[in-house]
N, C-alpha and C. Protein backbone atom coordinates (compact mmCIF):
# COMPACT_ATOMS: atom_id res chain seq x y z
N UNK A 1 103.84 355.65 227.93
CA UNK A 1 104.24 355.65 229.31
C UNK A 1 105.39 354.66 229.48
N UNK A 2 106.25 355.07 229.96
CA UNK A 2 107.60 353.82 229.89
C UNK A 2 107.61 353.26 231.30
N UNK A 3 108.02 352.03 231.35
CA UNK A 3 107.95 351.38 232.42
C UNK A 3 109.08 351.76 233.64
N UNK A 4 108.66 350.94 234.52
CA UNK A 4 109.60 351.02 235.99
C UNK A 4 111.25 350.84 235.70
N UNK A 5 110.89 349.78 234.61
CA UNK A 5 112.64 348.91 234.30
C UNK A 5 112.71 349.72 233.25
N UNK A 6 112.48 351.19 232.94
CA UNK A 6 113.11 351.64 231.91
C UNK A 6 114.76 351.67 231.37
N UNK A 7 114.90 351.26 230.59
CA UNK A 7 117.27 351.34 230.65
C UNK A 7 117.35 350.33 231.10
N UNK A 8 116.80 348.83 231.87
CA UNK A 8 117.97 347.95 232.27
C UNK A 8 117.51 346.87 231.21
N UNK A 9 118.76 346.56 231.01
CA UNK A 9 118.88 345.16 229.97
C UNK A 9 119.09 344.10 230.66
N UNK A 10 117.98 343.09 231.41
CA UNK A 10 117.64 342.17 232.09
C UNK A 10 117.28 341.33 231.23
N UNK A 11 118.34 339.67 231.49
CA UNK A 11 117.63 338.39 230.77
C UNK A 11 116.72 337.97 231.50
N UNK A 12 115.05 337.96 231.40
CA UNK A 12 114.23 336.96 231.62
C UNK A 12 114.41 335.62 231.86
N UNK A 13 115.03 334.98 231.25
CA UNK A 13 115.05 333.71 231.48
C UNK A 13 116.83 333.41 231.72
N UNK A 14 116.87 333.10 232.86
CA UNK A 14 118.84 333.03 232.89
C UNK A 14 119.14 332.15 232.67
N UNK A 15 118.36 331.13 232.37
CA UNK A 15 118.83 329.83 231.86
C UNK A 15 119.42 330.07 230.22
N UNK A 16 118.70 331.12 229.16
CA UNK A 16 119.11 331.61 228.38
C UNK A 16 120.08 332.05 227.61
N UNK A 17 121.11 333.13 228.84
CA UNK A 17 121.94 333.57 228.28
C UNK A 17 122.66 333.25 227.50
N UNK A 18 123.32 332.16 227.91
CA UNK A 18 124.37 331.45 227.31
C UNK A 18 124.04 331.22 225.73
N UNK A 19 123.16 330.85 225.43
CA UNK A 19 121.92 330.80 223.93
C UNK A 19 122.29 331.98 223.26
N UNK A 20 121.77 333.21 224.33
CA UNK A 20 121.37 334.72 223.61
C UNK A 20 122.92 334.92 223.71
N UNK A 21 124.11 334.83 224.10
CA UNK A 21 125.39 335.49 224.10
C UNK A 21 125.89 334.27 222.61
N UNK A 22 125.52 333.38 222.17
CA UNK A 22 126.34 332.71 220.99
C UNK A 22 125.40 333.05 219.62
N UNK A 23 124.42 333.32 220.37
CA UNK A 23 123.78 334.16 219.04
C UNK A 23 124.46 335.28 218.42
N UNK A 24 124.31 336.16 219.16
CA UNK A 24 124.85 337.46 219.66
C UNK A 24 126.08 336.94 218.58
N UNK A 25 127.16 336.66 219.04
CA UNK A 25 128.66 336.23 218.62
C UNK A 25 128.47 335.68 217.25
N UNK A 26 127.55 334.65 216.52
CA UNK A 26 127.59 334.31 215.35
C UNK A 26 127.09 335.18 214.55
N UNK A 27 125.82 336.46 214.88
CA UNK A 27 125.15 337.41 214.26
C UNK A 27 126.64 338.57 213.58
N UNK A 28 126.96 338.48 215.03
CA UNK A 28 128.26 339.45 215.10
C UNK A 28 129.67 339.13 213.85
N UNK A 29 130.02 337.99 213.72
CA UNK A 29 130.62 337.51 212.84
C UNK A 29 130.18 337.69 211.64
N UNK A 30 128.92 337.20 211.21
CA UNK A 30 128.26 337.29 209.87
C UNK A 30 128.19 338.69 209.64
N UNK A 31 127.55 339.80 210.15
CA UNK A 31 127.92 340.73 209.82
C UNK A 31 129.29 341.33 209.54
N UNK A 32 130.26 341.19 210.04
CA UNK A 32 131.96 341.29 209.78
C UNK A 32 132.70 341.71 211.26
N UNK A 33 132.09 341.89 212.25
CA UNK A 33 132.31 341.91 213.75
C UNK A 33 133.27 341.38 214.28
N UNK A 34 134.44 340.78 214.08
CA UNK A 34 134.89 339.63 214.74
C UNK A 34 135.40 339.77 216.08
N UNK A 35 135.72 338.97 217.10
CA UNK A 35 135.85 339.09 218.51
C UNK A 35 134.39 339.95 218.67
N UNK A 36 133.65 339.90 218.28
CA UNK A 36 132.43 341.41 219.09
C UNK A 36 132.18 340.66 220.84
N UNK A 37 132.74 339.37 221.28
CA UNK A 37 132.11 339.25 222.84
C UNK A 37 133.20 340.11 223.05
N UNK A 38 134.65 339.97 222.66
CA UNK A 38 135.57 341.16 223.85
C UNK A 38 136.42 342.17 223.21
N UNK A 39 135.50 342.84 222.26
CA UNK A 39 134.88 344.16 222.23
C UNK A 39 134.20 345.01 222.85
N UNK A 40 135.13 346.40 223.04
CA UNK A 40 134.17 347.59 223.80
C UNK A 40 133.55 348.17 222.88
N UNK A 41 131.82 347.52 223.18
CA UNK A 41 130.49 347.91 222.29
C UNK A 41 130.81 349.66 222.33
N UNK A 42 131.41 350.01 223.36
CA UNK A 42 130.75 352.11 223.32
C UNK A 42 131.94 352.39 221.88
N UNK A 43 133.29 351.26 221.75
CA UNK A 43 133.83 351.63 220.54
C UNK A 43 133.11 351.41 218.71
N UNK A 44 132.20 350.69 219.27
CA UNK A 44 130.97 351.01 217.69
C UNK A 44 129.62 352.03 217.86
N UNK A 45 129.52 351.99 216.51
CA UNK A 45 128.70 352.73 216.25
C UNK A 45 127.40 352.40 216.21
N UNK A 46 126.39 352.98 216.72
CA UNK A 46 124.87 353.06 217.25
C UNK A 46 124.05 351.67 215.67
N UNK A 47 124.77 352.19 214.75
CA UNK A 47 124.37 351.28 213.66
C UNK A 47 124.62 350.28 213.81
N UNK A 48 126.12 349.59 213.97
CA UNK A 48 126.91 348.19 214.17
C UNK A 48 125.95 347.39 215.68
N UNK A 49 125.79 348.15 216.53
CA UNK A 49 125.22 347.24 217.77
C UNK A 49 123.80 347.32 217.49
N UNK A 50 123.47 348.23 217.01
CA UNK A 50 121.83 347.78 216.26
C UNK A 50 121.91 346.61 215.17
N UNK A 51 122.27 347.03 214.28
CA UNK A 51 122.50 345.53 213.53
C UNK A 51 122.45 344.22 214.10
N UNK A 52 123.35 344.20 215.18
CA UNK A 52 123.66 342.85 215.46
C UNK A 52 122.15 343.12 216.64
N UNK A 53 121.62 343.59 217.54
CA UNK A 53 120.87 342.91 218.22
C UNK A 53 119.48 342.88 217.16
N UNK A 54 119.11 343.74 216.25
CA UNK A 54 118.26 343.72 215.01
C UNK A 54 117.69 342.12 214.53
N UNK A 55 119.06 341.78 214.11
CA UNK A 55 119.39 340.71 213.15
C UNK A 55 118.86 339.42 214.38
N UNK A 56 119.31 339.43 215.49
CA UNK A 56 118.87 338.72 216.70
C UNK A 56 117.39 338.66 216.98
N UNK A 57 116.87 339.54 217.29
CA UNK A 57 115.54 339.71 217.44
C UNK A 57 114.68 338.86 216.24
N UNK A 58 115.28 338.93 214.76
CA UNK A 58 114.74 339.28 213.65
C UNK A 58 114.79 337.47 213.54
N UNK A 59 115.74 336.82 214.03
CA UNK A 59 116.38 335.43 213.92
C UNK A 59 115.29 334.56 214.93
N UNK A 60 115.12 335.54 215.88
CA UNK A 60 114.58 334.58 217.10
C UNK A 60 112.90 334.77 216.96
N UNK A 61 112.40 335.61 215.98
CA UNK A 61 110.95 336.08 215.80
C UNK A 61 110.88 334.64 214.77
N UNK A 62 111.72 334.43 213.47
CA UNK A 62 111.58 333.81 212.93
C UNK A 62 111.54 332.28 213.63
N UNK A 63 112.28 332.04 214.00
CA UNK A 63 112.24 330.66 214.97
C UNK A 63 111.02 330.33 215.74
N UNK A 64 110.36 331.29 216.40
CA UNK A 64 108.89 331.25 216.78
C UNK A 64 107.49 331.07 216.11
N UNK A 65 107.78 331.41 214.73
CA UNK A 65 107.05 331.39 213.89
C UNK A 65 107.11 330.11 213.14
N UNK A 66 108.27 329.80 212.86
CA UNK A 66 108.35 328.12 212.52
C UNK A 66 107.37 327.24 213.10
N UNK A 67 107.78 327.03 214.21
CA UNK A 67 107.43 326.40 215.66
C UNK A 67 105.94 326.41 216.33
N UNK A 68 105.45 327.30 214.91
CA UNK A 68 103.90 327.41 215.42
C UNK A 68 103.04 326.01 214.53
């Protein structure tokens, strides 16, 4: 059953962003991305913007797990 906020990409915490957008940007680099903040994402491919939010998720799971 999918929720109410199905499709919107809302930061939870807005104190955040700024965090989640330099992540974002260093993930983006390491993979070979460069400029990806002012880049038009619809000009990559479904793979390249998976990657980079992937690799994010995958970065910030790990950091939680440390921390336990």
């Amino acid at each position: 059953m999918a929720s109410s906020n199905s499709g919107s990409n809302r930061t939870l915490v807005p104190e955040a962003k700024a965090g989640l957008n330099r992540l974002k940007t260093e993930v983006a680099s390491e993979i070979g991305l460069s400029n990806y903040e002012n880049t038009d994402k619809g000009n990559l491919s479904s793979r390249q913007n998976g990657s980079v939010g992937g690799e994010m998720v995958k970065r910030m799971i790990e950091s939680y797990e440390q921390g336990l």
